[in-house]
Protein backbone atom coordinates (compact mmCIF):
# COMPACT_ATOMS: atom_id res chain seq x y z
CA UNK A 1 -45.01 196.25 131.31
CA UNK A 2 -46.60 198.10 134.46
CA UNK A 3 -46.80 195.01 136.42
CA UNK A 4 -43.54 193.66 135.75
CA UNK A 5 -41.94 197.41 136.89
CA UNK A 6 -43.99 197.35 139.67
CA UNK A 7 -42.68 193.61 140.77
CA UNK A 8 -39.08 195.20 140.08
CA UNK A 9 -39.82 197.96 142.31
CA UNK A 10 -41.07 196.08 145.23
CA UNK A 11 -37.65 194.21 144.58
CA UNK A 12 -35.73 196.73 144.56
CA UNK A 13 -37.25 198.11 147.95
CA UNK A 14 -36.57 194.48 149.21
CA UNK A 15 -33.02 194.41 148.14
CA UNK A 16 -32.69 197.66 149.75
CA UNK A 17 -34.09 196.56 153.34
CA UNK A 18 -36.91 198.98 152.63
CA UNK A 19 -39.65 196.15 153.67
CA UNK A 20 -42.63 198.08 154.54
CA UNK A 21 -42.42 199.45 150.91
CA UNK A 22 -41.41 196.58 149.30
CA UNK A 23 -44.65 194.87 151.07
CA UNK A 24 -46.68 198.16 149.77
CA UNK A 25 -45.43 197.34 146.03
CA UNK A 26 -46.23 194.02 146.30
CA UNK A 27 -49.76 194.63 147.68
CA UNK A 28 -50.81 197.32 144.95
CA UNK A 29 -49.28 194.66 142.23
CA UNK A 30 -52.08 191.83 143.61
CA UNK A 31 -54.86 194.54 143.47
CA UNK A 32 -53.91 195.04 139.52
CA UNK A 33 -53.55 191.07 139.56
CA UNK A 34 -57.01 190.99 140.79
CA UNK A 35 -58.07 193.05 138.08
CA UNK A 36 -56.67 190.52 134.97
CA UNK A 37 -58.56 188.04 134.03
CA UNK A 38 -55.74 185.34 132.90
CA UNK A 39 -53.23 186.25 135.57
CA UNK A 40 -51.55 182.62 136.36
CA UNK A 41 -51.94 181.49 140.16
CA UNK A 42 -48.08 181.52 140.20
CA UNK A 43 -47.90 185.41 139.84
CA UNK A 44 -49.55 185.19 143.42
CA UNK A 45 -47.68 182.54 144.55
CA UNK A 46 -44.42 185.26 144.10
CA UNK A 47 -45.84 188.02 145.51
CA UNK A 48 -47.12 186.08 148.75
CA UNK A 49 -43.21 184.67 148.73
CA UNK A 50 -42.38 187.96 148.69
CA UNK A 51 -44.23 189.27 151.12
CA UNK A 52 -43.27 186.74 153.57
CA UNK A 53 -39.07 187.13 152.94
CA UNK A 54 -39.69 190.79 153.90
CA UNK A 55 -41.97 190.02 156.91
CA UNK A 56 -39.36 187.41 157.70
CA UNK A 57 -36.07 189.98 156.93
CA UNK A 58 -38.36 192.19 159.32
CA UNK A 59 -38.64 189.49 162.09
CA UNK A 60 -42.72 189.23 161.46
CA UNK A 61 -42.23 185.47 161.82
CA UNK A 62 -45.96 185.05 162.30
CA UNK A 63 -46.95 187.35 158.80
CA UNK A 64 -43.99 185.67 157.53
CA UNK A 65 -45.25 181.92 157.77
CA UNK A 66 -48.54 183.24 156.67
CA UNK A 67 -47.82 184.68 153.13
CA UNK A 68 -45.39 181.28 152.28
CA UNK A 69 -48.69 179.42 153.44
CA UNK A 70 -50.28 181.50 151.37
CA UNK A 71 -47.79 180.86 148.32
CA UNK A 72 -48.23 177.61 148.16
CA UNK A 73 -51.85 177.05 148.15
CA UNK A 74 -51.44 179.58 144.91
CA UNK A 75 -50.27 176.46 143.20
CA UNK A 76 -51.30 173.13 145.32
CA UNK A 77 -53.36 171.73 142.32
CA UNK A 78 -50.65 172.32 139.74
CA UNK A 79 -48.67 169.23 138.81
CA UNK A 80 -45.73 168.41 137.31
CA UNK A 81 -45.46 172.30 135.81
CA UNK A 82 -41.87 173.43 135.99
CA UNK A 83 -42.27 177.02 137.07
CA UNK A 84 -44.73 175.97 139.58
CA UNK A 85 -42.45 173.25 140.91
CA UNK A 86 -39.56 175.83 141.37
CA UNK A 87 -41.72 178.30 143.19
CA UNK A 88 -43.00 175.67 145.08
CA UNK A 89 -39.64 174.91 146.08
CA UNK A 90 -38.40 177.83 146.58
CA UNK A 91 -41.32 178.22 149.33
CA UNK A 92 -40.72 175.27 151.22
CA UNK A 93 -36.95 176.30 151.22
CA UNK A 94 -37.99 179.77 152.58
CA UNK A 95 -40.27 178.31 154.89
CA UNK A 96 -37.40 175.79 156.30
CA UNK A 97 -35.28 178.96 157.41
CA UNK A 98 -37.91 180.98 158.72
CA UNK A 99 -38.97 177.44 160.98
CA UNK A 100 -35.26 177.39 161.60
CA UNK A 101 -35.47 181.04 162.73
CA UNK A 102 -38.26 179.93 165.29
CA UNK A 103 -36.83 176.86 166.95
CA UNK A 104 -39.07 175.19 164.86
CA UNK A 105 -36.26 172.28 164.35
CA UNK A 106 -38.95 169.41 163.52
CA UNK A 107 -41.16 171.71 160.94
CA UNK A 108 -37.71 172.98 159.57
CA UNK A 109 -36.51 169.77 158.35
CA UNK A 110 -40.05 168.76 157.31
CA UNK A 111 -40.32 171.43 154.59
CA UNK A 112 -36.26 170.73 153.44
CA UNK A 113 -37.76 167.06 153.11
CA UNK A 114 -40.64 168.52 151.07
CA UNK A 115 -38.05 170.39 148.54
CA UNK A 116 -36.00 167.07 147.97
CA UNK A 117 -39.68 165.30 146.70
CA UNK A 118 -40.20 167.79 144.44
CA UNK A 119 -39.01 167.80 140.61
C-alpha cells in the first residue's frame, strides 16, 4: 500500500506542476522497487514515463527523452502482454510530442507510426 501512495503522491505533485517533487517521489518509489524482489519491469517502465512528462512539462527535453528511452527498454522483451503494450504505447505517444516539441518532425512521426503497430 506504501508504494502505490507513494506513486499517487508523485502524481499528485505532477498534476500540481510541482515537478522537481513529483521527480523526487518517483525516484524514492524505484529505490523501494529496487528493494522487491518480484516487482514487474512495467512498474519501472511508469515511473521512467513519469519522470520524463515532468522533465518534459519542465522543458528538460534532453532528461525528458532519456527516462521515455528508459521506459521502454523496461519492457522491450515483453510480447503481446496487454499492460505492457499500453505503456508501451503510451511512451511512444509521449515521446512523439516531446520530438514534436524539438523540431524533431521526422522522429515525431516515427514514434506515432510505432503506436499504430502496436496492439
Amino acid at each position: 500500500m506504501y508504494l502505490k501512495g507513494l506513486l499517487e503522491l508523485g502524481n499528485f505533485y505532477f498534476r500540481s506542476a510541482q515537478f522537481k517533487l513529483a521527480i523526487k517521489s518517483y525516484d524514492s518509489l524505484k529505490v523501494l522497487y529496487d528493494q522487491v524482489e518480484d516487482t514487474p519491469f512495467y512498474s519501472y517502465g511508469i515511473i521512467y514515463m513519469n519522470k520524463g512528462l515532468c522533465h518534459m512539462y519542465s522543458v528538460n527535453y534532453s532528461n525528458a527523452e532519456e527516462n521515455f528511452k528508459r521506459a521502454l527498454l523496461c519492457n522491450e522483451d515483453v510480447v503481446g502482454d496487454k499492460t505492457y503494450n499500453q505503456l508501451r504505447a503510451l511512451v511512444y505517444q509521449n515521446l512523439g510530442c516531446l520530438y514534436e516539441l524539438m523540431g524533431k518532425l521526422d522522429d515525431a512521426k516515427e514514434s506515432y507510426e510505432k503506436v499504430l503497430k502496436i496492439k
